[in-house]
N, C-alpha and C. Protein backbone atom coordinates (compact mmCIF):
# COMPACT_ATOMS: atom_id res chain seq x y z
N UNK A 1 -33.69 16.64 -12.72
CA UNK A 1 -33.20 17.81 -13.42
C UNK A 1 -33.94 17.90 -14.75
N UNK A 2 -34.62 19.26 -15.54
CA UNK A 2 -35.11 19.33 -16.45
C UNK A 2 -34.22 19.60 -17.28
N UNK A 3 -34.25 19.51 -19.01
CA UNK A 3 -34.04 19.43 -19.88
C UNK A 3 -32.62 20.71 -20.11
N UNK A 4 -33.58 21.76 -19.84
CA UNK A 4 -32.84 23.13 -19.21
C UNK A 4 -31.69 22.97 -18.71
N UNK A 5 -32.02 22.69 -17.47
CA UNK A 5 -31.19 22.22 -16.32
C UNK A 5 -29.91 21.90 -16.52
N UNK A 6 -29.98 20.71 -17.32
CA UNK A 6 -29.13 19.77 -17.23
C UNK A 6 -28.36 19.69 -18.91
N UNK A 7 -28.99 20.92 -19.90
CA UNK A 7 -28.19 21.69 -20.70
C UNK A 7 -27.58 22.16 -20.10
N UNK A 8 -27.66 23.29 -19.05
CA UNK A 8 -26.90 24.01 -18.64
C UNK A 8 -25.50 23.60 -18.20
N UNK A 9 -25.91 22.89 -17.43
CA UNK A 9 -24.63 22.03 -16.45
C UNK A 9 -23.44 21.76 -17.55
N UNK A 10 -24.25 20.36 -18.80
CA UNK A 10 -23.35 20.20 -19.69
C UNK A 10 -22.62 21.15 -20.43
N UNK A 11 -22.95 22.41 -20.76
CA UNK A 11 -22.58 23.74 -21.10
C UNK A 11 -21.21 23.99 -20.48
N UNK A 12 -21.51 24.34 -19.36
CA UNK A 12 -20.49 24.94 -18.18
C UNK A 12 -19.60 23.48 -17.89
N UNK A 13 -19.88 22.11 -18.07
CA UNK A 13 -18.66 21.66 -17.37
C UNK A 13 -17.94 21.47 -18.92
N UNK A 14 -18.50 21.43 -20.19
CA UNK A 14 -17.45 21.72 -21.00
C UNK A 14 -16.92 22.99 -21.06
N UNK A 15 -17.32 23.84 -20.84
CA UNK A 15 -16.63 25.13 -20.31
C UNK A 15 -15.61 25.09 -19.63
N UNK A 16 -15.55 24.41 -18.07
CA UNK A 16 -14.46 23.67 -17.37
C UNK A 16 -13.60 22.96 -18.53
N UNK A 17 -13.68 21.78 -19.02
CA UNK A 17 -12.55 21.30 -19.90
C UNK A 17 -11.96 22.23 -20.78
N UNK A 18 -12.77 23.38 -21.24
CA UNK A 18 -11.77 24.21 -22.57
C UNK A 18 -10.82 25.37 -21.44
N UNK A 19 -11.01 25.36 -20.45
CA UNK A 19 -9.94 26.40 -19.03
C UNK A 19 -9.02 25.57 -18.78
N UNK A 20 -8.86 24.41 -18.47
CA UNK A 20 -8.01 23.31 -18.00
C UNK A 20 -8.45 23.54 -16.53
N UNK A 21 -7.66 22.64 -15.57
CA UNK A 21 -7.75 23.04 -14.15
C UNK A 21 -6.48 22.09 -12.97
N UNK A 22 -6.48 23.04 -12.73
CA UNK A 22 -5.38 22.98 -11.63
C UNK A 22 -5.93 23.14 -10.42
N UNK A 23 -6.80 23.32 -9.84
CA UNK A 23 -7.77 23.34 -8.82
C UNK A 23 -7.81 21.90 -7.96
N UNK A 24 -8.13 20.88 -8.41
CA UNK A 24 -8.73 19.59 -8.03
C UNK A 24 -7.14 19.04 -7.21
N UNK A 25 -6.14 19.26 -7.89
CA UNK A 25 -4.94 18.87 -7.79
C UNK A 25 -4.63 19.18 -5.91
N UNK A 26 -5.08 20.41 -5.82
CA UNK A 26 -5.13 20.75 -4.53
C UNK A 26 -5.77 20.07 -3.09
N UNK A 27 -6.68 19.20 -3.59
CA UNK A 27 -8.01 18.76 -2.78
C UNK A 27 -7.21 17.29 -2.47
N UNK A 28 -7.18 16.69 -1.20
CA UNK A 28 -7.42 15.19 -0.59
C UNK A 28 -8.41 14.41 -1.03
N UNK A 29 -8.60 13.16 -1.45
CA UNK A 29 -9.29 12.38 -1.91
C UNK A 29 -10.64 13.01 -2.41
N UNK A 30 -10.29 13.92 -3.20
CA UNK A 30 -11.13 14.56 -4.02
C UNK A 30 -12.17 13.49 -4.77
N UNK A 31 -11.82 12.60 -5.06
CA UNK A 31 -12.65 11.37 -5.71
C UNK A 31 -13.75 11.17 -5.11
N UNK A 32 -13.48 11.30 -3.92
CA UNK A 32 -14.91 10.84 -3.05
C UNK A 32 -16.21 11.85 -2.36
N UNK A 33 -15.81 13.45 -3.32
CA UNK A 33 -16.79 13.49 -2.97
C UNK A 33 -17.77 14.08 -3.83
N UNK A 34 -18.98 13.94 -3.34
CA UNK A 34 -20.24 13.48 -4.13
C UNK A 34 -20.65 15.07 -4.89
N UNK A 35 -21.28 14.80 -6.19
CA UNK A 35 -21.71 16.13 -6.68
C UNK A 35 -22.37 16.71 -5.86
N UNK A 36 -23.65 16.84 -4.88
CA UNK A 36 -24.05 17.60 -4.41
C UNK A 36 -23.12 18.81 -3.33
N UNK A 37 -21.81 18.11 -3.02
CA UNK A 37 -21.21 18.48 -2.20
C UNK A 37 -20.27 19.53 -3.15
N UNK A 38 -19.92 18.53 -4.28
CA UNK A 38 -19.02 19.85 -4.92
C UNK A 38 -19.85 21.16 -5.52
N UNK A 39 -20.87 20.85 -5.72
CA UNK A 39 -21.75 22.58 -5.86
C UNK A 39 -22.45 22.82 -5.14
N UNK A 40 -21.79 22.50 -3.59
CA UNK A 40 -22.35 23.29 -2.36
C UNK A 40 -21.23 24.90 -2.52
N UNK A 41 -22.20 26.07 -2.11
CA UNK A 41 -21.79 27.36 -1.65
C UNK A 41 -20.32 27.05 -0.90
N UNK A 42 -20.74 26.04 0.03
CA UNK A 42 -19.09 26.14 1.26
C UNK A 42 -17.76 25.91 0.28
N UNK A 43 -18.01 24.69 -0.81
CA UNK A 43 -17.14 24.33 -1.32
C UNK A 43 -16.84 24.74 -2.37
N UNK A 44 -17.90 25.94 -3.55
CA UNK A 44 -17.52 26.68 -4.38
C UNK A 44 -16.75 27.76 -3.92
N UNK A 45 -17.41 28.84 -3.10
CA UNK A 45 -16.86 29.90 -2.79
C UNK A 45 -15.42 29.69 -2.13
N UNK A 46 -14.65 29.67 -2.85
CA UNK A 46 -13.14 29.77 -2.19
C UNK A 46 -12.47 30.63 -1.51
N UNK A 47 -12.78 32.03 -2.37
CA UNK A 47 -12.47 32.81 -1.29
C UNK A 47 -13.37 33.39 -0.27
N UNK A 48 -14.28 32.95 0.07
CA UNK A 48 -15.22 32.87 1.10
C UNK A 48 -15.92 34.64 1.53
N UNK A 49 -16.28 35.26 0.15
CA UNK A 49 -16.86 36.56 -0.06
C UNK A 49 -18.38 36.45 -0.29
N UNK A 50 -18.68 35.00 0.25
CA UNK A 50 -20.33 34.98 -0.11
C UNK A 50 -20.97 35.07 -1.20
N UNK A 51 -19.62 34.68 -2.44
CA UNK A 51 -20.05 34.86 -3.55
C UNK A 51 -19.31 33.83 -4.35
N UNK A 52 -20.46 33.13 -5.52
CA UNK A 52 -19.55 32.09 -6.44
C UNK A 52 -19.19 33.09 -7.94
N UNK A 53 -18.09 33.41 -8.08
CA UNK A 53 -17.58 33.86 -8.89
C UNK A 53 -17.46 32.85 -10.26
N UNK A 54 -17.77 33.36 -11.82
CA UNK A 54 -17.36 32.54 -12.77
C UNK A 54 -16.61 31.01 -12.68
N UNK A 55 -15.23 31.97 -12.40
CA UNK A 55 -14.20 30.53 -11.91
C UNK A 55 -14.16 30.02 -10.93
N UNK A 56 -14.79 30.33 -10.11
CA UNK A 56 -15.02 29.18 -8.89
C UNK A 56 -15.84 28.08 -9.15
N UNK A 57 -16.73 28.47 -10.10
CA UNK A 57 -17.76 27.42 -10.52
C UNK A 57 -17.03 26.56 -11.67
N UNK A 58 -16.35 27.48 -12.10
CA UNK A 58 -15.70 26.30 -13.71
C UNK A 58 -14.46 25.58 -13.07
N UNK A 59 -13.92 25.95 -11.90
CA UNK A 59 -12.53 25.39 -11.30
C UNK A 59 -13.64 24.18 -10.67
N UNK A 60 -14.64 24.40 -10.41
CA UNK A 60 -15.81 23.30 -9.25
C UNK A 60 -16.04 21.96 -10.24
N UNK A 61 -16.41 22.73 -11.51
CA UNK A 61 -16.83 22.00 -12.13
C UNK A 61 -15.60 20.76 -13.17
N UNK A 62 -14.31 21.44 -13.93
CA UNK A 62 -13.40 20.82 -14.12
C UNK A 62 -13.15 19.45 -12.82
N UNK A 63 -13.11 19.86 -11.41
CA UNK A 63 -12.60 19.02 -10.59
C UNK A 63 -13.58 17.84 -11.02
N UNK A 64 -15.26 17.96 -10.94
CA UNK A 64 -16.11 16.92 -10.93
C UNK A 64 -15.59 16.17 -12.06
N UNK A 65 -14.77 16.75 -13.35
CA UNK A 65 -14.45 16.00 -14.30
C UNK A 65 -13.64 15.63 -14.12
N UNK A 66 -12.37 16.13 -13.22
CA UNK A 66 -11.10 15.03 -13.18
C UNK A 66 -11.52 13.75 -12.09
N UNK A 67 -12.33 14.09 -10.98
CA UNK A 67 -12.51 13.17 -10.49
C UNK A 67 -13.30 12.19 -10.83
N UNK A 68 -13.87 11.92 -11.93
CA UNK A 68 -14.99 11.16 -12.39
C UNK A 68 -14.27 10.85 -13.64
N UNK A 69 -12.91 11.20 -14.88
CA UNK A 69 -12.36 10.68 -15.75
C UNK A 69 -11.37 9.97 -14.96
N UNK A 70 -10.30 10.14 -13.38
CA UNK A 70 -9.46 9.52 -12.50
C UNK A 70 -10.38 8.04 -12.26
N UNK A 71 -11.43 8.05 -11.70
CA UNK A 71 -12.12 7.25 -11.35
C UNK A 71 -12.25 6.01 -12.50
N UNK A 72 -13.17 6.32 -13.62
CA UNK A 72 -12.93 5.75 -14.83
C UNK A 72 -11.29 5.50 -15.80
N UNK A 73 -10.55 5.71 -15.67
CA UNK A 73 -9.33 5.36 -16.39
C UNK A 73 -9.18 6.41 -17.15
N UNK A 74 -9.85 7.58 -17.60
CA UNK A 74 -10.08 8.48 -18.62
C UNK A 74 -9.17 9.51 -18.17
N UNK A 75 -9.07 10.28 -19.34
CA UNK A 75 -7.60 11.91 -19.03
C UNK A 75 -8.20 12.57 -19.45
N UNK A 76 -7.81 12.97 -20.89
CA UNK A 76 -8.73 14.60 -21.23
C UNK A 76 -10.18 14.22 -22.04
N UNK A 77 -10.00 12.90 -22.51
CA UNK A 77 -10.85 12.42 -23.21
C UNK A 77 -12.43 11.33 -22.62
N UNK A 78 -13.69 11.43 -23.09
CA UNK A 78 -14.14 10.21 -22.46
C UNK A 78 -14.74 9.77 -23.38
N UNK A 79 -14.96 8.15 -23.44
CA UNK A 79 -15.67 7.43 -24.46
C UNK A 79 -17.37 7.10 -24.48
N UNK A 80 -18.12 7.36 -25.16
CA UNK A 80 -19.64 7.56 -25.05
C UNK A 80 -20.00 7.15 -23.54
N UNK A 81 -19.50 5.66 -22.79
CA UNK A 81 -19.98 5.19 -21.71
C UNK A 81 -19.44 5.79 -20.76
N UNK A 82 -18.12 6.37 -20.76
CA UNK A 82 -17.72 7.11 -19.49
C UNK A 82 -18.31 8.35 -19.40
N UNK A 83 -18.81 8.87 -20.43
CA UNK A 83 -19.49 10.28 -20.52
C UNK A 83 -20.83 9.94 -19.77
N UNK A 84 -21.93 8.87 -20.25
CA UNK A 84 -22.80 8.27 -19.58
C UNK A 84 -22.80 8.20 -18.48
N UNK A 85 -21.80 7.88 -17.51
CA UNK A 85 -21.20 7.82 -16.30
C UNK A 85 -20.86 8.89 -15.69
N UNK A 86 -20.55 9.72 -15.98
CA UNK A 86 -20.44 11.06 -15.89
C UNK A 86 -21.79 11.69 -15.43
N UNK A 87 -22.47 11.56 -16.67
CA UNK A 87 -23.65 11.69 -16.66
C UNK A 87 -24.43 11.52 -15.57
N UNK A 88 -24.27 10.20 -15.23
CA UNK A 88 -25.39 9.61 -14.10
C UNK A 88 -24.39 10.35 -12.69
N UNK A 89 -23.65 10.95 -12.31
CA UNK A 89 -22.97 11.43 -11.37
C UNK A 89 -23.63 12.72 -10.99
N UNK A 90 -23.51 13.38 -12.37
CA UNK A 90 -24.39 14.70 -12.72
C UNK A 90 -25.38 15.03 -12.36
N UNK A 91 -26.54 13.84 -12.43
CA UNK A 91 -27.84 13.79 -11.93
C UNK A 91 -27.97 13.11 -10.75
N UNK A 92 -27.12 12.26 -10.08
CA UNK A 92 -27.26 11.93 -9.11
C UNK A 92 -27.32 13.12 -7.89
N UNK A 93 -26.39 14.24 -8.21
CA UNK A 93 -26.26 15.70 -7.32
C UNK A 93 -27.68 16.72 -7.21
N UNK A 94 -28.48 15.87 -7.81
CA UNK A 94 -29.76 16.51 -8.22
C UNK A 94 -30.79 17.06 -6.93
């Protein structure tokens, strides 16, 4: 991911944390699955109009954060290394 790129992302998933989300809450072992999968088309588009709408992407993106602060011990907050961690999740979907 370039520089760009991967501004962007960080952009929009703090975007996700300032919406809150109630989204993830909905999902079965949501923990396990992998970024590339959560910003797949099948699994953004919710209501299945062939289109990713704003909040489908920030509801997509909040989840990657609850499931990756659940994972780590973390709630609304993360500490430089869990963010790091985060991080490397981020780019791993690359």
């Amino acid at each position: 991911m370039n520089m760009k790129q991967t501004a962007a992302v960080l952009v929009l998933a703090a975007s996700a944390l300032a919406t809150g989300n109630t989204f993830a809450a909905g999902l079965t072992n949501a923990e396990h699955y992998p970024f590339a999968e959560v910003t797949s088309m099948k699994m953004m588009d919710k209501n299945k109009d062939g289109m990713i709408s704003r909040k489908e992407f920030i509801d997509m993106m909040g989840m990657a954060w609850d499931m990756n602060a659940k994972k780590m011990g973390a709630t609304t907050m993360m500490n430089p290394e869990q963010y790091r961690q985060f991080l490397d999740y981020l780019k791993a979907g690359a």
